[in-house]
ModelCIF file with pLDDT and N, C-alpha, C, O atoms, coordinates in Angstrom:
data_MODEL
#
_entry.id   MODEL 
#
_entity.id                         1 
_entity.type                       polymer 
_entity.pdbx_number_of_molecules   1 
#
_entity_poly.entity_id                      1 
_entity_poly.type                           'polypeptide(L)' 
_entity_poly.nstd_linkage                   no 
_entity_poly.nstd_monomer                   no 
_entity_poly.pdbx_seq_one_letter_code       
;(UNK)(UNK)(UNK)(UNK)(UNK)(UNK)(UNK)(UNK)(UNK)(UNK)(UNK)(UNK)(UNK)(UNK)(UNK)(UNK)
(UNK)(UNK)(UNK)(UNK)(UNK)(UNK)(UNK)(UNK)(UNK)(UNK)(UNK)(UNK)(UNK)(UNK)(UNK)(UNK)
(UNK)(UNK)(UNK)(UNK)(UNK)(UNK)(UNK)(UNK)(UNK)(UNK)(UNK)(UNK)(UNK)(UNK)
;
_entity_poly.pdbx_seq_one_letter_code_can   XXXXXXXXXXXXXXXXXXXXXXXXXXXXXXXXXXXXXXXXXXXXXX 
_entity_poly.pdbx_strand_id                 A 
#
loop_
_entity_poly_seq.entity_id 
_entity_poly_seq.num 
_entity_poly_seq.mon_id 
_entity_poly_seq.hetero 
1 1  UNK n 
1 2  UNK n 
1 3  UNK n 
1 4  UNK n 
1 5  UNK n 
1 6  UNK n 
1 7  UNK n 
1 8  UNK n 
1 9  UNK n 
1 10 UNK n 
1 11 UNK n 
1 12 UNK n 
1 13 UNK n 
1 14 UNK n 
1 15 UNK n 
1 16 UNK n 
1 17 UNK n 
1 18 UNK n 
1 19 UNK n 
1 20 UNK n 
1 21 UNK n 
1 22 UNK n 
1 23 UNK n 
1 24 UNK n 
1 25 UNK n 
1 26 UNK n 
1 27 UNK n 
1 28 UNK n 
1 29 UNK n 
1 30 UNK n 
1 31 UNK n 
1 32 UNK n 
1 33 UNK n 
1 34 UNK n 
1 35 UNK n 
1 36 UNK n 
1 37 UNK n 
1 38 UNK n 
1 39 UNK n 
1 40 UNK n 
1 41 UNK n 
1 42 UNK n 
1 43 UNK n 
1 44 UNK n 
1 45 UNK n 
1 46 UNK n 
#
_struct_asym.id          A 
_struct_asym.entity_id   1 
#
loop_
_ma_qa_metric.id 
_ma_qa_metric.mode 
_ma_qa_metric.name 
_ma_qa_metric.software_group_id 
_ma_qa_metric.type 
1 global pLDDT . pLDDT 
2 local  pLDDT . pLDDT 
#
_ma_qa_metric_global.metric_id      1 
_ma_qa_metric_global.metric_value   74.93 
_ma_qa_metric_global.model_id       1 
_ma_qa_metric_global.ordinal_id     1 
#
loop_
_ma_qa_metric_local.label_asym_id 
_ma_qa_metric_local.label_comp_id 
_ma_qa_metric_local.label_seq_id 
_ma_qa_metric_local.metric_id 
_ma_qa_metric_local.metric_value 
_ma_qa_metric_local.model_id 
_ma_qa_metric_local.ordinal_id 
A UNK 1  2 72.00 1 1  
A UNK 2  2 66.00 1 2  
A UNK 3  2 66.00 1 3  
A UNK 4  2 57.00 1 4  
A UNK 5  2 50.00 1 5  
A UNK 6  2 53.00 1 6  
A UNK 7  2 50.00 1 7  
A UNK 8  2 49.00 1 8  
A UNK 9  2 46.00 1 9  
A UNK 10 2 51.00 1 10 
A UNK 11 2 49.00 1 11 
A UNK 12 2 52.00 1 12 
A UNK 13 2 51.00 1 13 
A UNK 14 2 52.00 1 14 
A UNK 15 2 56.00 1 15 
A UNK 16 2 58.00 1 16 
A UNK 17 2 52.00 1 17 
A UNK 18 2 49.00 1 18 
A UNK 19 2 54.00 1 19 
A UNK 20 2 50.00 1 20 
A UNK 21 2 50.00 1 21 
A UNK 22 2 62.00 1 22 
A UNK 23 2 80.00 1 23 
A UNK 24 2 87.00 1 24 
A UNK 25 2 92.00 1 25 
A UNK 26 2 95.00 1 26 
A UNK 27 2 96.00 1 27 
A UNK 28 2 97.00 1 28 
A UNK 29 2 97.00 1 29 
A UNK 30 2 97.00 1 30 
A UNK 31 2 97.00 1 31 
A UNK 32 2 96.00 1 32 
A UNK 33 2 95.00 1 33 
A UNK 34 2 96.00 1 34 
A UNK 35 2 95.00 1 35 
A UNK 36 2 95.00 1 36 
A UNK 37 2 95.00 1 37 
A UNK 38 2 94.00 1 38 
A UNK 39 2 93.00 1 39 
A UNK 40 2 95.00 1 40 
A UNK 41 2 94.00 1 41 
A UNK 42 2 93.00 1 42 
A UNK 43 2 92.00 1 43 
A UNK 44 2 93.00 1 44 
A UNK 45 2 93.00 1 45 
A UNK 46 2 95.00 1 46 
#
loop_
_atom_site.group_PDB 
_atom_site.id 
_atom_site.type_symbol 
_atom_site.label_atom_id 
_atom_site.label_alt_id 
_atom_site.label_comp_id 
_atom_site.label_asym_id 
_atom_site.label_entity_id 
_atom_site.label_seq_id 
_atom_site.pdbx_PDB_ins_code 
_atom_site.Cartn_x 
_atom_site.Cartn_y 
_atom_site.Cartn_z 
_atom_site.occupancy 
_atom_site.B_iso_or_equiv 
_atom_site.pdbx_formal_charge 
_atom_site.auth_seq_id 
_atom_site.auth_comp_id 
_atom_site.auth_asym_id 
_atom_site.auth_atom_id 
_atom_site.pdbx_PDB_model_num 
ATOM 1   N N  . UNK A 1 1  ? 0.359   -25.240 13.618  1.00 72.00 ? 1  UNK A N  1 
ATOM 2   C CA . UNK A 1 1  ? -0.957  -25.092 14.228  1.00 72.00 ? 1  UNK A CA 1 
ATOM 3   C C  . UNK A 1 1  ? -1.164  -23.692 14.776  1.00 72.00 ? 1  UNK A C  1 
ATOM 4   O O  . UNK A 1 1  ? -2.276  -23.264 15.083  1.00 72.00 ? 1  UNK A O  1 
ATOM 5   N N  . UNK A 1 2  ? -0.015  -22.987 14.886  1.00 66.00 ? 2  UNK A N  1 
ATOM 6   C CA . UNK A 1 2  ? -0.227  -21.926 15.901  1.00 66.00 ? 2  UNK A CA 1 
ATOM 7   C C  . UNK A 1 2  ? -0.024  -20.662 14.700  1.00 66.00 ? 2  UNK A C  1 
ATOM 8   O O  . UNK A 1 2  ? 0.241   -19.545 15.145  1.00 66.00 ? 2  UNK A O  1 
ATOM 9   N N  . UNK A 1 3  ? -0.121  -20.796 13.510  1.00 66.00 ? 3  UNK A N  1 
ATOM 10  C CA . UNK A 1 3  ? 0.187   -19.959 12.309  1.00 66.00 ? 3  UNK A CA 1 
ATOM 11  C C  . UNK A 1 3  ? -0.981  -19.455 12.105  1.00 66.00 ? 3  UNK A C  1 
ATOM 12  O O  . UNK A 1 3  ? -1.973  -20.121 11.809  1.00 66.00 ? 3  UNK A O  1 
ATOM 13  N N  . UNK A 1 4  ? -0.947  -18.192 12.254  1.00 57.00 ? 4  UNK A N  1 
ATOM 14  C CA . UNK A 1 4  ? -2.446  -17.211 12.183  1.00 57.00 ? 4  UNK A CA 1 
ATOM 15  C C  . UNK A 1 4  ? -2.484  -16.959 10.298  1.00 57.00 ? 4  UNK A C  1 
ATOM 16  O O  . UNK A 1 4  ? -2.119  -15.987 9.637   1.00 57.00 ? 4  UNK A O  1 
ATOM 17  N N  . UNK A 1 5  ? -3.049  -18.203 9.892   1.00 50.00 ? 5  UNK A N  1 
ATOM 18  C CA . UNK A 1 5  ? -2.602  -17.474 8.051   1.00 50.00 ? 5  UNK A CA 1 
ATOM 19  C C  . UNK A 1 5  ? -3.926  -17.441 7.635   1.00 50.00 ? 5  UNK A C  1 
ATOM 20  O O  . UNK A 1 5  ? -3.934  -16.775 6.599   1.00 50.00 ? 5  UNK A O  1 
ATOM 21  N N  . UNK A 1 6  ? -5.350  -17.912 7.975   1.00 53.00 ? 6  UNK A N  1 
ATOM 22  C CA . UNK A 1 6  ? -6.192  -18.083 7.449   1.00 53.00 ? 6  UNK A CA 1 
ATOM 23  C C  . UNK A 1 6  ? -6.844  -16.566 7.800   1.00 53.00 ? 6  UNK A C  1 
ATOM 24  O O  . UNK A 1 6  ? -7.383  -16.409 8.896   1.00 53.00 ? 6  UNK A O  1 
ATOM 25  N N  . UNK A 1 7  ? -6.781  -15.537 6.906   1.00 50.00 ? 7  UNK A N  1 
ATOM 26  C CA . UNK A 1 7  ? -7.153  -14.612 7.285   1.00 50.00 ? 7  UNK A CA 1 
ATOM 27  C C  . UNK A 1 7  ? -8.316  -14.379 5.798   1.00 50.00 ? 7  UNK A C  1 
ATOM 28  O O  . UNK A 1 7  ? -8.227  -15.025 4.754   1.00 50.00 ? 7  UNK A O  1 
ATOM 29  N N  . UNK A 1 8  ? -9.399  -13.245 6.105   1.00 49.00 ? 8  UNK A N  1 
ATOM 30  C CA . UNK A 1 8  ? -10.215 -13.738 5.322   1.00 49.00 ? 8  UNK A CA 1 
ATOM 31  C C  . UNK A 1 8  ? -10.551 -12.262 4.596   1.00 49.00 ? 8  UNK A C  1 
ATOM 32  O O  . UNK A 1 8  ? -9.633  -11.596 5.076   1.00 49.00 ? 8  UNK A O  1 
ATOM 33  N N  . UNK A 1 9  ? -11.051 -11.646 4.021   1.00 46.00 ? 9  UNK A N  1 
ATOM 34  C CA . UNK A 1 9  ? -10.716 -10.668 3.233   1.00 46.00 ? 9  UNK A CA 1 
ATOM 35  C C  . UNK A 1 9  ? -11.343 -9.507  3.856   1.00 46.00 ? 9  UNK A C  1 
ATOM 36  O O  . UNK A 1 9  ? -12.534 -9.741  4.057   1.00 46.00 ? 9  UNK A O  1 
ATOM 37  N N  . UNK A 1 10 ? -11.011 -8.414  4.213   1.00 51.00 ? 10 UNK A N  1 
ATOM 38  C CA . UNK A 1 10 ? -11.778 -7.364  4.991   1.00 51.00 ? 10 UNK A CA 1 
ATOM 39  C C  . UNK A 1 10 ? -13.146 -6.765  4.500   1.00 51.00 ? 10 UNK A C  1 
ATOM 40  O O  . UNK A 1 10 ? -12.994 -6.249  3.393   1.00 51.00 ? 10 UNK A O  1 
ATOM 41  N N  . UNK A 1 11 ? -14.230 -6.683  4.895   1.00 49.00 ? 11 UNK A N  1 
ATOM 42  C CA . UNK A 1 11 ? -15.644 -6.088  4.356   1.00 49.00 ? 11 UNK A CA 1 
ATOM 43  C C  . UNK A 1 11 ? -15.241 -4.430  3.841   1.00 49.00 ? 11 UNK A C  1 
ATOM 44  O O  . UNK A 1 11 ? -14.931 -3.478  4.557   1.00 49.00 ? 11 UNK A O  1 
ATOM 45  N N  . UNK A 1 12 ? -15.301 -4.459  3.161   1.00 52.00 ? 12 UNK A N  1 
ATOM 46  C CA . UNK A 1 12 ? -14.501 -3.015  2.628   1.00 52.00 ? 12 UNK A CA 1 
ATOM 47  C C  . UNK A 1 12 ? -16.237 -2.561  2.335   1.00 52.00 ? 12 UNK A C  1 
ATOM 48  O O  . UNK A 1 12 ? -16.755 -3.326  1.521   1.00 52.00 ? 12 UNK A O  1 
ATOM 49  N N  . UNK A 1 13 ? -17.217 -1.424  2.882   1.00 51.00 ? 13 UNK A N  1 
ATOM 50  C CA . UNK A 1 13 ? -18.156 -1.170  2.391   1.00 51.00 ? 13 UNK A CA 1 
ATOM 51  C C  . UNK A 1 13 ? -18.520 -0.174  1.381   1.00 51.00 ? 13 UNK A C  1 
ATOM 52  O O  . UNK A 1 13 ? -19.645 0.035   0.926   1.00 51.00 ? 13 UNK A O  1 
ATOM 53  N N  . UNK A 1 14 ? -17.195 0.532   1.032   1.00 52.00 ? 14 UNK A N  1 
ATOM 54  C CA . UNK A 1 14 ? -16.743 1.778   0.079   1.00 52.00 ? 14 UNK A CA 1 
ATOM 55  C C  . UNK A 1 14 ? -16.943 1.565   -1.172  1.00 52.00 ? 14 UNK A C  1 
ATOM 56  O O  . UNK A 1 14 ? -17.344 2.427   -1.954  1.00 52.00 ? 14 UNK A O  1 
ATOM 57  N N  . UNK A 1 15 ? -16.667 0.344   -1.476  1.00 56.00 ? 15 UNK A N  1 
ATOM 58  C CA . UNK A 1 15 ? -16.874 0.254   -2.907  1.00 56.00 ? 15 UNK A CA 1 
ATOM 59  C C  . UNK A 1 15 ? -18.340 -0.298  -3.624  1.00 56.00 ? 15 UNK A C  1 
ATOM 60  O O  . UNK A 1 15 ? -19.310 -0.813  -3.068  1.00 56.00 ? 15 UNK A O  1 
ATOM 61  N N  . UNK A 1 16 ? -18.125 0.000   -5.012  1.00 58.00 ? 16 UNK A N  1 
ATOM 62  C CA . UNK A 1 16 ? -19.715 -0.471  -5.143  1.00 58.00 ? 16 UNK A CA 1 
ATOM 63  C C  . UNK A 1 16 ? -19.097 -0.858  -7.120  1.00 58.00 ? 16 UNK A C  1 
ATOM 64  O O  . UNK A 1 16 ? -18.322 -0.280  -7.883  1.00 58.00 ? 16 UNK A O  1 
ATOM 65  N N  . UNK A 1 17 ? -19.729 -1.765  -7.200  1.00 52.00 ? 17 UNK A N  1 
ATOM 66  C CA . UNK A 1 17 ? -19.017 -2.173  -8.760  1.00 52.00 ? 17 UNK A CA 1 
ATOM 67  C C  . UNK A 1 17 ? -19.386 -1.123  -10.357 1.00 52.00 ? 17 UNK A C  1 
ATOM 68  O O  . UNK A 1 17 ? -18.731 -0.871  -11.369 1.00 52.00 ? 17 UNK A O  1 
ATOM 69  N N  . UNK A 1 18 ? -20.756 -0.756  -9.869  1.00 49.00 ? 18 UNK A N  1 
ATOM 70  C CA . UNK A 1 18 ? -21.428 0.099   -10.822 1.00 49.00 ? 18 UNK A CA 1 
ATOM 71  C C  . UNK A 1 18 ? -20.912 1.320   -10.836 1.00 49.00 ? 18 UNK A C  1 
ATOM 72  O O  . UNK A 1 18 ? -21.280 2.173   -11.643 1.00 49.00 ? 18 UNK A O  1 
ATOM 73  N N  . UNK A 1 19 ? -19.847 1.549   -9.778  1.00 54.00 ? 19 UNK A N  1 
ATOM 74  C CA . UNK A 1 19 ? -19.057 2.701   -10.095 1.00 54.00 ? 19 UNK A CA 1 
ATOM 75  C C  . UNK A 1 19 ? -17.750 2.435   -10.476 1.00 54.00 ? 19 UNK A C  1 
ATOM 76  O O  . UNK A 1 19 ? -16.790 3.133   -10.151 1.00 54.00 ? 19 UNK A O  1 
ATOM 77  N N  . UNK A 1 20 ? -17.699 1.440   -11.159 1.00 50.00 ? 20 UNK A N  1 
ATOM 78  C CA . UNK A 1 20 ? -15.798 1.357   -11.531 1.00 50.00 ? 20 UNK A CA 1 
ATOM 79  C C  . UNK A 1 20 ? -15.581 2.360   -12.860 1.00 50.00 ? 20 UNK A C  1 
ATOM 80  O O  . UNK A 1 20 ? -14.478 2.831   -13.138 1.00 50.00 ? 20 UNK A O  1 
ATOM 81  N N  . UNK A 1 21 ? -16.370 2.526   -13.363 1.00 50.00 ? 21 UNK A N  1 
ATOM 82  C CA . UNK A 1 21 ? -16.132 3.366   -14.795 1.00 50.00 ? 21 UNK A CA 1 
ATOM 83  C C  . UNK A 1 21 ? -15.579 4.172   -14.120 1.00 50.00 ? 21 UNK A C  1 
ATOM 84  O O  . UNK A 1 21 ? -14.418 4.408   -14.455 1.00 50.00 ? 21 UNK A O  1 
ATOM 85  N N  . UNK A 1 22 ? -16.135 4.937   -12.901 1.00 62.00 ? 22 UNK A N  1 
ATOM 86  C CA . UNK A 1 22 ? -15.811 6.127   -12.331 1.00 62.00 ? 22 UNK A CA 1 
ATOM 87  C C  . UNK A 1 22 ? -14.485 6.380   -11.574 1.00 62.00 ? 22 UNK A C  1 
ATOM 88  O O  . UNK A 1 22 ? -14.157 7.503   -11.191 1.00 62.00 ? 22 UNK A O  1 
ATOM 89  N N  . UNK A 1 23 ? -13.616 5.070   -11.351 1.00 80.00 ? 23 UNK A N  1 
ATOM 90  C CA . UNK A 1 23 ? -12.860 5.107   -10.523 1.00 80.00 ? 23 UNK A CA 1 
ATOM 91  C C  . UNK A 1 23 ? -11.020 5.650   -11.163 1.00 80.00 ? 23 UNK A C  1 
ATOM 92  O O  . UNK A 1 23 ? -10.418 5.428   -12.214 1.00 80.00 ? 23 UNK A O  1 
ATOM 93  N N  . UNK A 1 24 ? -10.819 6.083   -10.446 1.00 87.00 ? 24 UNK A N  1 
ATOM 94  C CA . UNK A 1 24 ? -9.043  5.750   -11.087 1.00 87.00 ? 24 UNK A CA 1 
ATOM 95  C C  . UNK A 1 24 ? -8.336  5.075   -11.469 1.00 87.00 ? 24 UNK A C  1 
ATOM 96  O O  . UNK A 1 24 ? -8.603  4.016   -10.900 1.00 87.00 ? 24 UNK A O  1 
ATOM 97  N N  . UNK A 1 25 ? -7.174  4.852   -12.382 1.00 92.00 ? 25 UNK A N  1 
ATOM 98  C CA . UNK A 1 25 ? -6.438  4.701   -11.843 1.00 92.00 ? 25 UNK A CA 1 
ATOM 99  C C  . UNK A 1 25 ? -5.194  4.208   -10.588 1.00 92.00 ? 25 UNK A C  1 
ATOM 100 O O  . UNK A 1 25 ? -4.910  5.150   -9.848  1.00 92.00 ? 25 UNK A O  1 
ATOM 101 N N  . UNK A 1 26 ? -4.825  3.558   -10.431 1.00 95.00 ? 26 UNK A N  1 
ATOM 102 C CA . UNK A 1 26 ? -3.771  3.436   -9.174  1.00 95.00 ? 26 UNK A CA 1 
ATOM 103 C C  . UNK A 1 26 ? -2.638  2.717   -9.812  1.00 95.00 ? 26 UNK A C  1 
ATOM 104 O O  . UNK A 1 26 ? -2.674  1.722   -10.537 1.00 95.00 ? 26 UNK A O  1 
ATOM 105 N N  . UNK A 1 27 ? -1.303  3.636   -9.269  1.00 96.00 ? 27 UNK A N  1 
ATOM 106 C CA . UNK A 1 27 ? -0.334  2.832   -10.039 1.00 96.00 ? 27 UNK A CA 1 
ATOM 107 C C  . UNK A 1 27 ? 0.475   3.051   -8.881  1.00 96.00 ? 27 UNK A C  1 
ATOM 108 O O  . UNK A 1 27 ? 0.628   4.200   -8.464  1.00 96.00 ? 27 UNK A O  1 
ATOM 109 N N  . UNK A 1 28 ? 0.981   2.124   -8.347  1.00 97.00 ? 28 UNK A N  1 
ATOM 110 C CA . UNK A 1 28 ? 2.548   2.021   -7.296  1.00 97.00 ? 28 UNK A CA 1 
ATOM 111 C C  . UNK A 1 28 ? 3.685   1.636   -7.885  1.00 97.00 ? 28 UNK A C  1 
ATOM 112 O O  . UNK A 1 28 ? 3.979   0.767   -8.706  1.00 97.00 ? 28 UNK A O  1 
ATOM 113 N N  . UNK A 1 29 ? 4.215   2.397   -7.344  1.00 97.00 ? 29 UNK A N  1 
ATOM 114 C CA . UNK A 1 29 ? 5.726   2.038   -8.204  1.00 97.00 ? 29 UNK A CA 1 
ATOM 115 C C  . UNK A 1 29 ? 6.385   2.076   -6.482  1.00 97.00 ? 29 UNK A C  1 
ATOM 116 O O  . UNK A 1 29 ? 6.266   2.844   -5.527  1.00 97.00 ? 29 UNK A O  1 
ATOM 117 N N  . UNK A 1 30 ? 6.920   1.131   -6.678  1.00 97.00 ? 30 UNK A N  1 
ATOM 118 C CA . UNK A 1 30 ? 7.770   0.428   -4.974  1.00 97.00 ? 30 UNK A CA 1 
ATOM 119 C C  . UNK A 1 30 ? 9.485   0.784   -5.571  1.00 97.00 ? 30 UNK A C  1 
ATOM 120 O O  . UNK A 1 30 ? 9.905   0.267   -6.606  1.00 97.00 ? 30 UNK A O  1 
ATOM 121 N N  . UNK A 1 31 ? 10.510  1.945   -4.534  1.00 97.00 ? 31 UNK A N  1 
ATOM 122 C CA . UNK A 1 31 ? 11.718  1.550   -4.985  1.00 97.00 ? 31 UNK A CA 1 
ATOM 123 C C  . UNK A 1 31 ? 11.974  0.565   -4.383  1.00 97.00 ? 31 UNK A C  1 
ATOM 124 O O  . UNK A 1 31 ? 10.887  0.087   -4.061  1.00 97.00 ? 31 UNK A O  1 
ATOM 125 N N  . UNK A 1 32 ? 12.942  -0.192  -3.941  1.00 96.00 ? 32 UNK A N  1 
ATOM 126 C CA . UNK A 1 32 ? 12.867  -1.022  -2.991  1.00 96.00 ? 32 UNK A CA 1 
ATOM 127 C C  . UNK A 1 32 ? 14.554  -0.647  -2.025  1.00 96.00 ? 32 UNK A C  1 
ATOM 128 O O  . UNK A 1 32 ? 15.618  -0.392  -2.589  1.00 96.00 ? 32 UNK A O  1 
ATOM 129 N N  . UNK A 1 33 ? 14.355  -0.714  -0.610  1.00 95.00 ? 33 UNK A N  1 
ATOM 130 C CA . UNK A 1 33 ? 14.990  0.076   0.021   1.00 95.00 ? 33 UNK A CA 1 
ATOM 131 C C  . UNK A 1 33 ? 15.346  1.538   0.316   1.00 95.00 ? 33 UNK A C  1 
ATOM 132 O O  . UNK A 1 33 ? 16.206  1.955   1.092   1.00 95.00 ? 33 UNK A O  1 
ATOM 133 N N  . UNK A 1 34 ? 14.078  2.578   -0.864  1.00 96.00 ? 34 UNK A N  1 
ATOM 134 C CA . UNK A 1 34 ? 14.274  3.413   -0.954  1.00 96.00 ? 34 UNK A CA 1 
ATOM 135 C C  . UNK A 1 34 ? 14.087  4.561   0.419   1.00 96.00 ? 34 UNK A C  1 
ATOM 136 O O  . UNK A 1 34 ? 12.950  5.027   0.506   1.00 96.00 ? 34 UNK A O  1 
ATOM 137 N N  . UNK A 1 35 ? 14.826  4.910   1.189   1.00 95.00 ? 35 UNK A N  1 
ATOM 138 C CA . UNK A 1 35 ? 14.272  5.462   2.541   1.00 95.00 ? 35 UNK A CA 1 
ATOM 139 C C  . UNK A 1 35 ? 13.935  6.713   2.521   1.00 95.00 ? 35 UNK A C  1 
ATOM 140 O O  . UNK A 1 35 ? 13.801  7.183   1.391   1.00 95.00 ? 35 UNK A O  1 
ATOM 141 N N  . UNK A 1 36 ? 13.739  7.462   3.467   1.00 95.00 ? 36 UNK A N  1 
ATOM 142 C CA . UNK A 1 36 ? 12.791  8.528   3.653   1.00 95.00 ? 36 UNK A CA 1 
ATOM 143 C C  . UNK A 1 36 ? 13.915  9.925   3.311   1.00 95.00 ? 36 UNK A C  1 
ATOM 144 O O  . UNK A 1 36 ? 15.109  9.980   3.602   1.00 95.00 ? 36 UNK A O  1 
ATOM 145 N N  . UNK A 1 37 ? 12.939  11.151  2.493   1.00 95.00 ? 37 UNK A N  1 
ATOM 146 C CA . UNK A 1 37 ? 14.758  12.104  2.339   1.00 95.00 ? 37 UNK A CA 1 
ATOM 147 C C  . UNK A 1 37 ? 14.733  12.216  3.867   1.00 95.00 ? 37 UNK A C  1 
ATOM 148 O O  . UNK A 1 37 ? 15.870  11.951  4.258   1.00 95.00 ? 37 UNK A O  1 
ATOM 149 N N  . UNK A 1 38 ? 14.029  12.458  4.769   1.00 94.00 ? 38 UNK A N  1 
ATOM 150 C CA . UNK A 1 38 ? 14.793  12.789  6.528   1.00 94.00 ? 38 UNK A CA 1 
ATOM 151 C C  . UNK A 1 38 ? 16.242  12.148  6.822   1.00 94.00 ? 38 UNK A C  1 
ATOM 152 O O  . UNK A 1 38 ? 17.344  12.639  7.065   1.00 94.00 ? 38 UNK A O  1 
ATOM 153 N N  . UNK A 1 39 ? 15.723  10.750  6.686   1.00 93.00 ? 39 UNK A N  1 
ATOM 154 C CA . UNK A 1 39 ? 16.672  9.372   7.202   1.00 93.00 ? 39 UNK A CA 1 
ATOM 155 C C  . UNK A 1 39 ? 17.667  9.403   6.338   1.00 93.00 ? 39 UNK A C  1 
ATOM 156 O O  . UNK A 1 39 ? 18.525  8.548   6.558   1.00 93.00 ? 39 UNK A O  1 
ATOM 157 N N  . UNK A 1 40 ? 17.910  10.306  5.145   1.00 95.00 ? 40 UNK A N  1 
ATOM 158 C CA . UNK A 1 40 ? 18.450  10.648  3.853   1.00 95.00 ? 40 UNK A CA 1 
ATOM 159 C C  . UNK A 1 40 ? 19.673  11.988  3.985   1.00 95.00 ? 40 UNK A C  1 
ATOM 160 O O  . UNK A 1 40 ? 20.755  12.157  3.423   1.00 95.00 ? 40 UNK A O  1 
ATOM 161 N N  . UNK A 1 41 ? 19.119  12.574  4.724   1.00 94.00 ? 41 UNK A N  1 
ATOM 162 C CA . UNK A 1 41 ? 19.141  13.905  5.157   1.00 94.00 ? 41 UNK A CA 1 
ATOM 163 C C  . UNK A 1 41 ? 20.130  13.814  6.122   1.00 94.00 ? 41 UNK A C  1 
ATOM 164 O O  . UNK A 1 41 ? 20.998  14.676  6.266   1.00 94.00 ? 41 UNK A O  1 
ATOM 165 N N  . UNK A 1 42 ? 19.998  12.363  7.086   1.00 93.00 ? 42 UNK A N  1 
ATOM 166 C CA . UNK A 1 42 ? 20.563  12.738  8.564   1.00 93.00 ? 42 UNK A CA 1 
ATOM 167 C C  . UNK A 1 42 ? 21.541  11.531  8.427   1.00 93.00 ? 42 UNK A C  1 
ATOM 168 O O  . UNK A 1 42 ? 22.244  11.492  9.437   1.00 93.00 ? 42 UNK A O  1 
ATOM 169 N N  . UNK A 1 43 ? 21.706  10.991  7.954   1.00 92.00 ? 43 UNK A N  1 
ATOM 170 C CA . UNK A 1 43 ? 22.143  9.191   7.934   1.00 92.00 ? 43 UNK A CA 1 
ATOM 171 C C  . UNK A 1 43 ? 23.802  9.673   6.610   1.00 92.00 ? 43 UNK A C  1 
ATOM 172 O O  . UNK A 1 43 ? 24.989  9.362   6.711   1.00 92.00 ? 43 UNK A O  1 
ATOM 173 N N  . UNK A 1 44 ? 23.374  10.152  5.985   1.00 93.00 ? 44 UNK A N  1 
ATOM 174 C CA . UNK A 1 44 ? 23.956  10.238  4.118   1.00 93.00 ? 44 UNK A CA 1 
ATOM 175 C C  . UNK A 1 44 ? 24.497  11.454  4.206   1.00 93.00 ? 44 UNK A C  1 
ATOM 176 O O  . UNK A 1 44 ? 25.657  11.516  3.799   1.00 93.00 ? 44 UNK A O  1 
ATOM 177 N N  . UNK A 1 45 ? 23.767  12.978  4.827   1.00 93.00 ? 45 UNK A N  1 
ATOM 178 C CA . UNK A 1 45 ? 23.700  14.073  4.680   1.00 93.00 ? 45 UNK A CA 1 
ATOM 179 C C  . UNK A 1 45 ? 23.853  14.133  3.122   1.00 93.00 ? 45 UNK A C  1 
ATOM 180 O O  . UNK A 1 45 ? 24.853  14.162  2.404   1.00 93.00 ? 45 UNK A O  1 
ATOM 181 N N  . UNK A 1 46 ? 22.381  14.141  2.824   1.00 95.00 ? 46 UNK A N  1 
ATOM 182 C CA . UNK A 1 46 ? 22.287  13.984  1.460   1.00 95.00 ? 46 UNK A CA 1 
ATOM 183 C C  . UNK A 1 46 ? 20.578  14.865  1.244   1.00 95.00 ? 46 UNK A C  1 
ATOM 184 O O  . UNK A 1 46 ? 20.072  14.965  0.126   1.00 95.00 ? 46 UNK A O  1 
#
Protein backbone atom coordinates (compact mmCIF):
# COMPACT_ATOMS: atom_id res chain seq x y z
CA UNK A 1 0.00 0.00 0.00
CA UNK A 2 2.72 2.29 0.83
CA UNK A 3 4.62 1.55 -2.75
CA UNK A 4 4.84 4.85 -4.64
CA UNK A 5 4.75 2.84 -8.26
CA UNK A 6 1.89 4.43 -9.96
CA UNK A 7 3.78 7.11 -11.47
CA UNK A 8 2.43 8.65 -14.60
CA UNK A 9 4.43 9.88 -17.52
CA UNK A 10 6.03 13.42 -17.33
CA UNK A 11 4.36 16.34 -19.71
CA UNK A 12 7.47 16.71 -21.69
CA UNK A 13 6.33 20.03 -23.81
CA UNK A 14 9.57 19.88 -26.16
CA UNK A 15 8.52 17.61 -28.40
CA UNK A 16 6.16 17.89 -31.23
CA UNK A 17 5.58 14.70 -33.66
CA UNK A 18 5.70 16.65 -37.03
CA UNK A 19 9.18 17.11 -36.26
CA UNK A 20 10.49 13.55 -35.91
CA UNK A 21 11.89 13.47 -39.49
CA UNK A 22 14.00 16.14 -38.00
CA UNK A 23 15.18 14.51 -35.01
CA UNK A 24 18.28 12.24 -34.26
CA UNK A 25 19.33 9.60 -33.64
CA UNK A 26 20.09 8.40 -29.92
CA UNK A 27 22.03 5.46 -29.22
CA UNK A 28 23.27 4.44 -25.49
CA UNK A 29 25.49 2.03 -25.10
CA UNK A 30 25.55 1.27 -21.02
CA UNK A 31 29.06 -0.52 -19.87
CA UNK A 32 27.86 -1.89 -16.94
CA UNK A 33 29.96 -1.13 -13.81
CA UNK A 34 31.96 0.93 -15.90
CA UNK A 35 33.27 3.85 -13.42
CA UNK A 36 34.45 7.20 -13.89
CA UNK A 37 38.46 7.56 -15.34
CA UNK A 38 38.77 9.93 -11.84
CA UNK A 39 37.53 6.96 -9.55
CA UNK A 40 39.84 5.05 -12.20
CA UNK A 41 42.62 7.25 -11.74
CA UNK A 42 42.57 7.24 -7.86
CA UNK A 43 41.09 3.75 -6.80
CA UNK A 44 43.28 1.47 -9.78
CA UNK A 45 45.88 4.27 -10.49
CA UNK A 46 45.01 3.58 -13.83
Amino acid sequence: AALKIDRHIRPIPYLEKSDSQKKKDIVWILMDEYGSSISLKNQFNF
